[in-house]
PDB file of N, CA and C in Angstrom:
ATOM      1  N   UNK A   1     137.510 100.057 109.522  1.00  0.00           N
ATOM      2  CA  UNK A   1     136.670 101.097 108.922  1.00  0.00           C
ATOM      3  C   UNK A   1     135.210 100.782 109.235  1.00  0.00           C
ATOM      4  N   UNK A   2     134.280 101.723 109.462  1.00  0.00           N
ATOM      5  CA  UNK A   2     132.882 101.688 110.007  1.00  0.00           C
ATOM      6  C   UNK A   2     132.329 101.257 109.112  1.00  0.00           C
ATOM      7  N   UNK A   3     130.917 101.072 108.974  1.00  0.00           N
ATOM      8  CA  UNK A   3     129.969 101.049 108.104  1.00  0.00           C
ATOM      9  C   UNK A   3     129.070 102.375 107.972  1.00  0.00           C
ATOM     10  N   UNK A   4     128.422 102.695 106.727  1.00  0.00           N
ATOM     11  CA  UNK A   4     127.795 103.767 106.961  1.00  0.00           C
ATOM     12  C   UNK A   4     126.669 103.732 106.993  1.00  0.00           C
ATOM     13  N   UNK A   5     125.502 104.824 107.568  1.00  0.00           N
ATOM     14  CA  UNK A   5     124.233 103.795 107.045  1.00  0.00           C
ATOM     15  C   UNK A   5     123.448 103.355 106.369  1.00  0.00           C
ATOM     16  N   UNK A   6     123.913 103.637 105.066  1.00  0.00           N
ATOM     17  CA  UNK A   6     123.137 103.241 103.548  1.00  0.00           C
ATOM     18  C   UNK A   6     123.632 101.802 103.802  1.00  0.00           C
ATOM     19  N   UNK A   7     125.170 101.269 104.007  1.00  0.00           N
ATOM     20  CA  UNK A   7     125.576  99.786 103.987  1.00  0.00           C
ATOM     21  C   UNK A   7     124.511  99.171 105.389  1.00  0.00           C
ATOM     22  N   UNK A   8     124.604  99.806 106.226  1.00  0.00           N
ATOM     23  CA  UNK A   8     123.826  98.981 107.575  1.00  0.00           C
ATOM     24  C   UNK A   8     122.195  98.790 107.320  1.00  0.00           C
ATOM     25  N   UNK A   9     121.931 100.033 105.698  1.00  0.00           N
ATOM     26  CA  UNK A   9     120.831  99.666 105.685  1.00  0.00           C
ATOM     27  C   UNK A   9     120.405  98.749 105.118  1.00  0.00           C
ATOM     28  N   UNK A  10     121.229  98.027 103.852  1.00  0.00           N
ATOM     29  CA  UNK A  10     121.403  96.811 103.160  1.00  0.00           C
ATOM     30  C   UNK A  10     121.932  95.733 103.409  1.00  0.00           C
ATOM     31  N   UNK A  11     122.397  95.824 104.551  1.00  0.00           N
ATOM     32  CA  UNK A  11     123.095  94.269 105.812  1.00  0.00           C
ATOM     33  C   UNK A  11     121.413  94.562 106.507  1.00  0.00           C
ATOM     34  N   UNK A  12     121.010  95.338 106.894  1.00  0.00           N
ATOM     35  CA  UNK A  12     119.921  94.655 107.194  1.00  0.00           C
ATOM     36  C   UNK A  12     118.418  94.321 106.069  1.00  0.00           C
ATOM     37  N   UNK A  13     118.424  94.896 105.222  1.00  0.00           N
ATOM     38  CA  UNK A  13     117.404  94.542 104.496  1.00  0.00           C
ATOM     39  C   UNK A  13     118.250  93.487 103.716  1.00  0.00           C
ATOM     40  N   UNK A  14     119.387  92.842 103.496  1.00  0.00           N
ATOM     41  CA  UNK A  14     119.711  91.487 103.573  1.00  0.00           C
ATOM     42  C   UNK A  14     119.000  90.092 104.219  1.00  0.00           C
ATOM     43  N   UNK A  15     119.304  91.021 105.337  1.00  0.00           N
ATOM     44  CA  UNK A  15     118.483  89.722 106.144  1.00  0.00           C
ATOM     45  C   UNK A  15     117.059  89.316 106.468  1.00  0.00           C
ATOM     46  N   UNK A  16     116.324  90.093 105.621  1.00  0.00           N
ATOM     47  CA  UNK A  16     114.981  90.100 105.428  1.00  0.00           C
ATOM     48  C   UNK A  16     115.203  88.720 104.668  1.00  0.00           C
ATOM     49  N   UNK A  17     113.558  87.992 105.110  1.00  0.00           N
ATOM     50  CA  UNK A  17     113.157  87.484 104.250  1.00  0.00           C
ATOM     51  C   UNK A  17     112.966  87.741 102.762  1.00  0.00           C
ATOM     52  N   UNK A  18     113.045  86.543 101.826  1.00  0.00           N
ATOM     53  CA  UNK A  18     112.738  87.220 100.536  1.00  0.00           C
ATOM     54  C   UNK A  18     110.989  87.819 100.468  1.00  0.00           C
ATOM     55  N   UNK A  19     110.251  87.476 100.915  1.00  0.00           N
ATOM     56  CA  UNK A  19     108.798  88.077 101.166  1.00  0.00           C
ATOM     57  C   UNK A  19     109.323  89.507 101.733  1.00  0.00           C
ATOM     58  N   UNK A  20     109.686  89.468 102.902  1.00  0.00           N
ATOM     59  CA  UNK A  20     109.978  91.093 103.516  1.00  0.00           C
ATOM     60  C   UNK A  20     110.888  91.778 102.752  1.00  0.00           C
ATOM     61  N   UNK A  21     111.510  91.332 102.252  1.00  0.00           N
ATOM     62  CA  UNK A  21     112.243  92.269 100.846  1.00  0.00           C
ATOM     63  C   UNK A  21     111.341  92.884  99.670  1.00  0.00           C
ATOM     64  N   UNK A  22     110.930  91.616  99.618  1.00  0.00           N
ATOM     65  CA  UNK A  22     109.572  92.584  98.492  1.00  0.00           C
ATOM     66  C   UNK A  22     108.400  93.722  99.004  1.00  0.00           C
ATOM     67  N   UNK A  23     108.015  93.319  99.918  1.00  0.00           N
ATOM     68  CA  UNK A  23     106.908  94.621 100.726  1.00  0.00           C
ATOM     69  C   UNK A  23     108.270  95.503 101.139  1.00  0.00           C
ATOM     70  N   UNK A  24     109.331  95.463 101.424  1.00  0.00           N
ATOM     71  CA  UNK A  24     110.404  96.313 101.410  1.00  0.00           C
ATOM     72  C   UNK A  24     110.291  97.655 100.277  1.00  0.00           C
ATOM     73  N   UNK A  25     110.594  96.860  99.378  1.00  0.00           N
ATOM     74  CA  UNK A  25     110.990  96.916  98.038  1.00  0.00           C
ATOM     75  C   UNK A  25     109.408  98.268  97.518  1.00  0.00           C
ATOM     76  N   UNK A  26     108.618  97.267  97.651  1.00  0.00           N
ATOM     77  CA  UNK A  26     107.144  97.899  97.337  1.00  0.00           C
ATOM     78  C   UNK A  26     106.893  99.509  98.357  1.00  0.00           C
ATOM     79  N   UNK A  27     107.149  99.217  99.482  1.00  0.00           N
ATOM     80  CA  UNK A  27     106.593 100.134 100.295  1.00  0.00           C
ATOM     81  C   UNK A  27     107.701 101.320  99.894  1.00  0.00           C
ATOM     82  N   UNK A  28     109.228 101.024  99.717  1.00  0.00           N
ATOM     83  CA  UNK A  28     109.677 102.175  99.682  1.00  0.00           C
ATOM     84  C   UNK A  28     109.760 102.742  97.975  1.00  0.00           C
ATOM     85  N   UNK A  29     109.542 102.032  97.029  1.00  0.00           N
ATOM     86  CA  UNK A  29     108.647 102.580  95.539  1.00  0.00           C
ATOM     87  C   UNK A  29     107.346 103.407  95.732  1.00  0.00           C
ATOM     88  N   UNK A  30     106.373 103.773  96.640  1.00  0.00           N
ATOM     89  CA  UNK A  30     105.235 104.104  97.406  1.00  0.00           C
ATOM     90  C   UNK A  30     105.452 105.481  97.804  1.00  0.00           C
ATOM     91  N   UNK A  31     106.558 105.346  98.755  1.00  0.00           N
ATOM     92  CA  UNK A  31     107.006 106.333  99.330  1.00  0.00           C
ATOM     93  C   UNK A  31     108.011 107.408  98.182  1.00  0.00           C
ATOM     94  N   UNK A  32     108.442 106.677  97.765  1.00  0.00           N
ATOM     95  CA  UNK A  32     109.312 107.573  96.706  1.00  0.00           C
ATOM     96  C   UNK A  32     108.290 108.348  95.408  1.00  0.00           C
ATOM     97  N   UNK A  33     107.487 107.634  95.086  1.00  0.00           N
ATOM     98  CA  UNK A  33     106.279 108.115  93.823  1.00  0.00           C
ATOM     99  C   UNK A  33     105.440 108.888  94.562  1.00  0.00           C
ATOM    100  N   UNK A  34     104.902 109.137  96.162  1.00  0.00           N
ATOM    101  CA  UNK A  34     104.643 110.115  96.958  1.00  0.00           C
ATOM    102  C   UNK A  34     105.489 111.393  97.418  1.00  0.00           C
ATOM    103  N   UNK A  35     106.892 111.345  96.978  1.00  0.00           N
ATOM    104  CA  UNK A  35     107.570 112.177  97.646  1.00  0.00           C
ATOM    105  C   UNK A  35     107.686 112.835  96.148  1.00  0.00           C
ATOM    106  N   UNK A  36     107.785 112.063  95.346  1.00  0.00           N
ATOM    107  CA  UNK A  36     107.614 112.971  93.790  1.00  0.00           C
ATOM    108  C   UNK A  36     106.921 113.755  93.406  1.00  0.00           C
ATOM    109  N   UNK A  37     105.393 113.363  93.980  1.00  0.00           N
ATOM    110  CA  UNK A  37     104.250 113.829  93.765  1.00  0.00           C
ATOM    111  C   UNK A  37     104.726 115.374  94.488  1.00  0.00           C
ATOM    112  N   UNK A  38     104.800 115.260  95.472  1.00  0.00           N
ATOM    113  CA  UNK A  38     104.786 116.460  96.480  1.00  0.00           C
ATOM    114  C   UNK A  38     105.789 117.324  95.786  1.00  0.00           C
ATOM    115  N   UNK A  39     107.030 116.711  95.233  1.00  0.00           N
ATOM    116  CA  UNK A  39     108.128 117.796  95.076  1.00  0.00           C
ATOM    117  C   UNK A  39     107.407 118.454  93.485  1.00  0.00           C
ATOM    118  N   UNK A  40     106.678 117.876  92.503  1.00  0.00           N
ATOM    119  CA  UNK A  40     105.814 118.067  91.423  1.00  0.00           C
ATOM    120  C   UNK A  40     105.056 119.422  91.641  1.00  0.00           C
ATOM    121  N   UNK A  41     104.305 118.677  92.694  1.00  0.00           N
ATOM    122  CA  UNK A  41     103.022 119.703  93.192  1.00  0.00           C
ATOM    123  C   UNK A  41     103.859 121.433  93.838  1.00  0.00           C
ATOM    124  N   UNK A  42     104.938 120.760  94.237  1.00  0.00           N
ATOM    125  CA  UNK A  42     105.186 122.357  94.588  1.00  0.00           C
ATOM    126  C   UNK A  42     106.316 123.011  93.402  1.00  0.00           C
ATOM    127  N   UNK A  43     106.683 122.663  92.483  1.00  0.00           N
ATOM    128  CA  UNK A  43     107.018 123.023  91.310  1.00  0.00           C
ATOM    129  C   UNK A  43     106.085 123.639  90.655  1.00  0.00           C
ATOM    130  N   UNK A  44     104.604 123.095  90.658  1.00  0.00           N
ATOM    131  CA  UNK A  44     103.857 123.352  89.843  1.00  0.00           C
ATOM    132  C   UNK A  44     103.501 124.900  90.066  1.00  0.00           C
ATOM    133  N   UNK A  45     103.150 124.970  91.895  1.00  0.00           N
ATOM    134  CA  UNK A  45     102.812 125.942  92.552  1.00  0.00           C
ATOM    135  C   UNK A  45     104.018 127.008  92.427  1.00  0.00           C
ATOM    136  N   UNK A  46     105.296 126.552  92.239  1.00  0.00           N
ATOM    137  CA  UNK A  46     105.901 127.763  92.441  1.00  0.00           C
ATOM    138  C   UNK A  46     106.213 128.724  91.410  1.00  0.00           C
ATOM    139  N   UNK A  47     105.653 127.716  89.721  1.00  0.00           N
ATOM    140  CA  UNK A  47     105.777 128.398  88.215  1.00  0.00           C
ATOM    141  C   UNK A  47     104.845 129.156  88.165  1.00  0.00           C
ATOM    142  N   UNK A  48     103.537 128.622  88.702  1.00  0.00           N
ATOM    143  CA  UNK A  48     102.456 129.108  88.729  1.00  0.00           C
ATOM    144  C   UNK A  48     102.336 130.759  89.457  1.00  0.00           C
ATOM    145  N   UNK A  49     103.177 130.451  90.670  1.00  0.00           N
ATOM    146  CA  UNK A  49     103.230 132.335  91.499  1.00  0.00           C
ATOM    147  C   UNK A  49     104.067 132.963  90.476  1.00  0.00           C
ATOM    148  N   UNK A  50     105.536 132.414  89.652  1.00  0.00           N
ATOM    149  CA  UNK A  50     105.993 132.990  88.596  1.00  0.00           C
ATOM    150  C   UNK A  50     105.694 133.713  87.443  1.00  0.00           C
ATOM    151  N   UNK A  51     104.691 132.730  87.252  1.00  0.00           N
ATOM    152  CA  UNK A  51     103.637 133.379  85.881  1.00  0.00           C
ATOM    153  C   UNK A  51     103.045 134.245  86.477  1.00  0.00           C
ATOM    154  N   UNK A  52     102.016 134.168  87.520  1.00  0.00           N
ATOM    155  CA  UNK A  52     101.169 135.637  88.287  1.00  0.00           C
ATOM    156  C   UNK A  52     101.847 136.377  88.568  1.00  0.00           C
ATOM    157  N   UNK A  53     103.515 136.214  89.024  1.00  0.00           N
ATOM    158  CA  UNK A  53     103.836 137.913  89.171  1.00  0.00           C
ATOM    159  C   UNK A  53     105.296 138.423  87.903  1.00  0.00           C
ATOM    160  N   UNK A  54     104.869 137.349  86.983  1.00  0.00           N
ATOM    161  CA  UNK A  54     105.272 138.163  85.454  1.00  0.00           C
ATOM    162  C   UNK A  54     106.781 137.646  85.176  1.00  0.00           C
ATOM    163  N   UNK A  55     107.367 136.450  86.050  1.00  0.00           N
ATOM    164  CA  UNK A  55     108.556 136.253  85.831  1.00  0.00           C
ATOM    165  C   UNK A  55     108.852 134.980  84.970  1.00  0.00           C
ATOM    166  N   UNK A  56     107.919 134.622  84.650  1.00  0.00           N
ATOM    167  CA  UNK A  56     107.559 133.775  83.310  1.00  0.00           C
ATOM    168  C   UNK A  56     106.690 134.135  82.012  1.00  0.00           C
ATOM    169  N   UNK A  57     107.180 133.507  81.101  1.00  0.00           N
ATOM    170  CA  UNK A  57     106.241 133.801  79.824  1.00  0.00           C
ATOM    171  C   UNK A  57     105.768 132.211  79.642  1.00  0.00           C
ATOM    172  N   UNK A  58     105.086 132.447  78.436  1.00  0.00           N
ATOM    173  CA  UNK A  58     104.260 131.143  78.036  1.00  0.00           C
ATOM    174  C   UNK A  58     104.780 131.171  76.624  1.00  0.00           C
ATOM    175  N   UNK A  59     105.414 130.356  76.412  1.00  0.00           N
ATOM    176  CA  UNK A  59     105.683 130.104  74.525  1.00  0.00           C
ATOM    177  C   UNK A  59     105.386 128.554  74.246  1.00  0.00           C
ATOM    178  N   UNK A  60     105.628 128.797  72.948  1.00  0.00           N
ATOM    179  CA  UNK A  60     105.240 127.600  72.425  1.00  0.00           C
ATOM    180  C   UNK A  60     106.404 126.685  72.202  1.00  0.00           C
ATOM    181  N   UNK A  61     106.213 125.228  72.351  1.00  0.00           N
ATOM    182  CA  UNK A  61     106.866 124.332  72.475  1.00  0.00           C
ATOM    183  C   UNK A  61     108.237 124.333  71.252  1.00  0.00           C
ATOM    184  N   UNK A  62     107.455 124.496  70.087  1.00  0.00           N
ATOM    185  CA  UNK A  62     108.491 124.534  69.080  1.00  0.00           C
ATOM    186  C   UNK A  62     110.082 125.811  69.385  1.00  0.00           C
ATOM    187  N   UNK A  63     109.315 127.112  70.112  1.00  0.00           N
ATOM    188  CA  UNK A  63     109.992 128.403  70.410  1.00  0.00           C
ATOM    189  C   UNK A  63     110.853 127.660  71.450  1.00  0.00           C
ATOM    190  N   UNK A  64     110.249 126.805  72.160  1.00  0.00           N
ATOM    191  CA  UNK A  64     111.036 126.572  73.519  1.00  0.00           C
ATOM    192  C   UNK A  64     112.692 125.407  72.793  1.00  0.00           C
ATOM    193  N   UNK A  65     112.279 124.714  71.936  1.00  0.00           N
ATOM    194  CA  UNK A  65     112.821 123.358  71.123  1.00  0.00           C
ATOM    195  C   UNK A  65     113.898 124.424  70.808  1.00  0.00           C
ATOM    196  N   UNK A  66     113.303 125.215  70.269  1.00  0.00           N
ATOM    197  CA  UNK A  66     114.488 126.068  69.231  1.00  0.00           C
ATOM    198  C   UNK A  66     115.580 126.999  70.118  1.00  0.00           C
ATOM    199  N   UNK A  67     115.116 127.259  71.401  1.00  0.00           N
ATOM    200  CA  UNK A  67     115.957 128.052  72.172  1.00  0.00           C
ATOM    201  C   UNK A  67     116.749 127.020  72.954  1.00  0.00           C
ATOM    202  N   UNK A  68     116.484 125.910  73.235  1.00  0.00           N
ATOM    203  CA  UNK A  68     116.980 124.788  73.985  1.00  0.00           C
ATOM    204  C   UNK A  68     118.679 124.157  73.178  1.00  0.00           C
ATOM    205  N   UNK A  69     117.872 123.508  71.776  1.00  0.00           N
ATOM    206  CA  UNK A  69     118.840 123.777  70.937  1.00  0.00           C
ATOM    207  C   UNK A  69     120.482 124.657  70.609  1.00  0.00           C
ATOM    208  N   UNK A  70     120.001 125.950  69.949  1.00  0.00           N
ATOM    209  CA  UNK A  70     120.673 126.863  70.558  1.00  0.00           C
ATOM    210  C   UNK A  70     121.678 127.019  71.231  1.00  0.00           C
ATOM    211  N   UNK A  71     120.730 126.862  72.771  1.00  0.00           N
ATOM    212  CA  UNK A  71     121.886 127.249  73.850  1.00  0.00           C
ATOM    213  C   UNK A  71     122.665 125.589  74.010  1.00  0.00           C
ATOM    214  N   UNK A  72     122.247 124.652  73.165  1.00  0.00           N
ATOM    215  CA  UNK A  72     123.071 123.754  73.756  1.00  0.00           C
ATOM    216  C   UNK A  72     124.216 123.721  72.512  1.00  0.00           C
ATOM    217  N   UNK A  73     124.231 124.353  71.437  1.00  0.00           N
ATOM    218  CA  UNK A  73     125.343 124.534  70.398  1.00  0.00           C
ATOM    219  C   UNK A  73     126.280 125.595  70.911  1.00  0.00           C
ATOM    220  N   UNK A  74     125.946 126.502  71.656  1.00  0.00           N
ATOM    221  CA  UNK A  74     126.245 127.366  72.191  1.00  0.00           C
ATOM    222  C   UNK A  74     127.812 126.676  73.617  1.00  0.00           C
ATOM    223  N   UNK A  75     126.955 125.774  73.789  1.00  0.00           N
ATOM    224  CA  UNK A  75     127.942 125.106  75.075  1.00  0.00           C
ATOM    225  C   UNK A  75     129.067 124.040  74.827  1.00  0.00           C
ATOM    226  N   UNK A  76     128.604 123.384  73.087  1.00  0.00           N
ATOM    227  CA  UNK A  76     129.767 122.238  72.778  1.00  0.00           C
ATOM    228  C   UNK A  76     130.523 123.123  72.045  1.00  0.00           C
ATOM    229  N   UNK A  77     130.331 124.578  71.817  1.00  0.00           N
ATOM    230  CA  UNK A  77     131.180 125.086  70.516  1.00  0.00           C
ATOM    231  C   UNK A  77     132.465 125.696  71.047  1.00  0.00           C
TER     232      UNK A  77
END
């Protein structure tokens, strides 16, 4: 049976040094809290065209608590 390459990617970051494991380690935490950012930022942008063309409302947190609720009694019942 093969390897796939998530395993070939951990046979080789195995064989890193323990130093190169850590800037490993670091650089791809970096990259991941950057790729968050971006997927954030265009969430933000895409509620935002929602609200400007009326397919969102704005309520208040408690309204939102209480409808959340709700629909989740709604789903164990």
């Amino acid at each position: 049976m093969g390897t796939t390459p998530f395993g070939d990617v951990l046979d080789r970051a195995s064989a890193l040094s323990l130093e190169e494991q850590e800037m490993l380690i670091e650089v791809l935490r970096k990259r991941r809290a950057e790729a968050w950012r971006k997927e954030l930022a265009a969430d933000i942008a895409q509620a935002r065209r929602d609200l400007a063309a009326g397919r969102l409302k704005i309520e208040s947190h408690e309204k939102m608590k209480r409808r959340l609720r709700k629909s989740l009694r709604l789903h164990t019942e």
